[in-house]
Protein backbone atom coordinates (compact mmCIF):
# COMPACT_ATOMS: atom_id res chain seq x y z
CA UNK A 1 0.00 0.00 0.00
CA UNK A 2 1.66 3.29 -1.02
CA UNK A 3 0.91 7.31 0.07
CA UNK A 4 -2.39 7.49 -1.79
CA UNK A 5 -3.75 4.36 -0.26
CA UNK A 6 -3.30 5.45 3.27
CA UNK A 7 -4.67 9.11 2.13
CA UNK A 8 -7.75 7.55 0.52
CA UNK A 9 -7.91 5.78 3.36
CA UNK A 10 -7.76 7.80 6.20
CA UNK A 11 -9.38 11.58 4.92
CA UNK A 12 -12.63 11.83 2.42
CA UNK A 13 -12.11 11.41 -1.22
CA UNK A 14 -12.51 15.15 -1.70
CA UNK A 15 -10.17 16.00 0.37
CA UNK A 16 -7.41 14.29 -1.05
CA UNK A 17 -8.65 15.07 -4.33
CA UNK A 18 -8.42 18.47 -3.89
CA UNK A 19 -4.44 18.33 -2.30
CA UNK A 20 -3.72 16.25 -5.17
CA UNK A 21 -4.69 18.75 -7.86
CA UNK A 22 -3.24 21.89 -6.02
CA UNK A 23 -0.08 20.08 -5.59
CA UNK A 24 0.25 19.64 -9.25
CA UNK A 25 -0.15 23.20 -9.82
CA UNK A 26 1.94 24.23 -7.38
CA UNK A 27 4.48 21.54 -8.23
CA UNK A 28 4.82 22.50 -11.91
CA UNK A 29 4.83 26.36 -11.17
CA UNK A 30 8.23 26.00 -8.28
CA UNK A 31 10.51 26.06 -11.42
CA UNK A 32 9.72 29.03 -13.51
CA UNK A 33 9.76 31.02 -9.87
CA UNK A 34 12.91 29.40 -8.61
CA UNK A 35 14.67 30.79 -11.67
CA UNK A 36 13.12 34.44 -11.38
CA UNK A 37 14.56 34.22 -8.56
CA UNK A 38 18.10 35.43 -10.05
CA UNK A 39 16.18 38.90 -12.07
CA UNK A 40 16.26 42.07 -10.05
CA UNK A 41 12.90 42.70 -11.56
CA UNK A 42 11.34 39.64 -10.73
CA UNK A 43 12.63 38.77 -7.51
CA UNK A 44 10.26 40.28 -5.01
CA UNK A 45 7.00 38.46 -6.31
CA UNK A 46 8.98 35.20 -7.00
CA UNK A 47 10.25 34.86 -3.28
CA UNK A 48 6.58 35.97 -1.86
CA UNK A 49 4.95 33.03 -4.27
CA UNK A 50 7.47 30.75 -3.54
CA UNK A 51 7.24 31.34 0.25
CA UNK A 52 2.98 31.39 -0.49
CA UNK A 53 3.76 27.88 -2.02
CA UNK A 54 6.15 26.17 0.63
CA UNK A 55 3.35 27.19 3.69
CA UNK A 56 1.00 26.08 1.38
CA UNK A 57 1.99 22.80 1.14
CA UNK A 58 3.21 22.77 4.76
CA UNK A 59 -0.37 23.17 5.95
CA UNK A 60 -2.03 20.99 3.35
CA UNK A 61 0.51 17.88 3.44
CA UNK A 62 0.29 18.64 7.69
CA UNK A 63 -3.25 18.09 7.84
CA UNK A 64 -3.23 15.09 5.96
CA UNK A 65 -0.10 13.60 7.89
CA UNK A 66 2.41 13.45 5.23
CA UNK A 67 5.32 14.31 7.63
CA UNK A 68 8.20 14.20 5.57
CA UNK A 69 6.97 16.48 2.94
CA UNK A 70 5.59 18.91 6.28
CA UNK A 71 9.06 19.20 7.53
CA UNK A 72 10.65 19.54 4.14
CA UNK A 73 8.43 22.53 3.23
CA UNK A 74 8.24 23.89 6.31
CA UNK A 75 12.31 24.38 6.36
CA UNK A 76 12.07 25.83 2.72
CA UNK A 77 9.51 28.36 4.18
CA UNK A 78 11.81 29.19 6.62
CA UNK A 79 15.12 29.77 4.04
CA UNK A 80 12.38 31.85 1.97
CA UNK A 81 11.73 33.72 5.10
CA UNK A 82 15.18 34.70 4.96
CA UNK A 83 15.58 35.47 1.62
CA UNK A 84 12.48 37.76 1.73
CA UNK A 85 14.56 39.86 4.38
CA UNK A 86 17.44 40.55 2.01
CA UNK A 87 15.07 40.98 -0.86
CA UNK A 88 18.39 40.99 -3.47
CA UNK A 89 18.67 38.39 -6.29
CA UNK A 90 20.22 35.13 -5.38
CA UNK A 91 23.31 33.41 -5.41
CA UNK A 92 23.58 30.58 -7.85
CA UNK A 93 24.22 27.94 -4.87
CA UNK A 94 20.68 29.12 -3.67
CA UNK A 95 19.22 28.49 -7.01
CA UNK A 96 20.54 24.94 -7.45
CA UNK A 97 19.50 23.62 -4.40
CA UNK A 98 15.65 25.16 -4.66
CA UNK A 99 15.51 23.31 -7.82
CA UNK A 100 16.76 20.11 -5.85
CA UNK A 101 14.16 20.96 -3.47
CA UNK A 102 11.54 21.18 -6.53
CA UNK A 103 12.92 17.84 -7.63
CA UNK A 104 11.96 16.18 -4.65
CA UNK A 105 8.53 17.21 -4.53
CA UNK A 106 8.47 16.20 -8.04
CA UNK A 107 9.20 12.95 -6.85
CA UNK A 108 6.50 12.96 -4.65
CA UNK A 109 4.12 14.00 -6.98
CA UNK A 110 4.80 11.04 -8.82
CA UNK A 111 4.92 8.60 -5.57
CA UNK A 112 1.18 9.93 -4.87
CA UNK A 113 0.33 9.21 -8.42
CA UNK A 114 1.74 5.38 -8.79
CA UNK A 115 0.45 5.22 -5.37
CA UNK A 116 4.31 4.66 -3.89
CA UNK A 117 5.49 4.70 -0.51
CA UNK A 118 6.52 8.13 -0.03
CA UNK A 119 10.65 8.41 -1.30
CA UNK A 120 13.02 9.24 1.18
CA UNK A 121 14.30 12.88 1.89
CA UNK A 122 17.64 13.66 0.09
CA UNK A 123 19.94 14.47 2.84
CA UNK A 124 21.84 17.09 0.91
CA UNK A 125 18.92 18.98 0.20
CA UNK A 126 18.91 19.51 4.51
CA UNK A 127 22.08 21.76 4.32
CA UNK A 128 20.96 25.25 3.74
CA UNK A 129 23.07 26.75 0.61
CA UNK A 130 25.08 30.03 1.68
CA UNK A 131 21.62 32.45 1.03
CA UNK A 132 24.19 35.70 0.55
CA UNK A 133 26.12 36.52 -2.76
């Protein structure tokens, strides 16, 4: 039994429904931010939607108990949090591992799709990149 049968069958259909079509869209939208992420002109609204995205799926994947991809996001949030404060482009250390980070919950898009146990949390993508240029 893999992540969507233990969602399907612990929370209502809708529910899960629901967490499974925002997390597409937010899934497929973490690149194209990620890499605005590097344009002066872009940066602000890139780092507030990213940051939007991360406590979004924080609070959704909490709720439904899916604690490695609640503690994964919710350290994200916090290295958005701090690159929100500095609000200057990023480094291209910072870039790379975001788009590691996007990887991953790529990966567990697909896990809740083929109904996978959940994949295992990269442990490089736990040491925060230098956030400063």
């Amino acid at each position: 039994m893999g992540i969507r049968s233990d969602l399907d069958a612990n929370f209502d259909f809708e529910i899960v429904d629901e967490f499974l079509d925002h997390y597409s869209i937010m899934v497929d939208s973490m690149e194209v931010m990620i890499l605005d992420l590097s344009k002066p002109n872009m940066y602000e609204r890139s780092v507030n939607e990213l940051f939007r995205v991360f406590h979004n799926i924080k609070s959704a994947s909490g709720f439904l108990q899916i604690q490695p991809m609640t503690k994964l996001a919710a350290f994200v949030e916090d290295a958005l949090e701090e690159l929100r404060k500095t609000n200057k482009p990023v480094n291209e250390e910072t870039i790379s591992w975001l788009l590691n980070i996007s990887d991953m919950f790529a990966s567990w898009q697909d896990d809740l799709r083929l109904d996978n146990e959940i994949t295992h949390i990269k442990f490089s993508l736990l040491k925060l990149p230098d956030l400063e240029k």
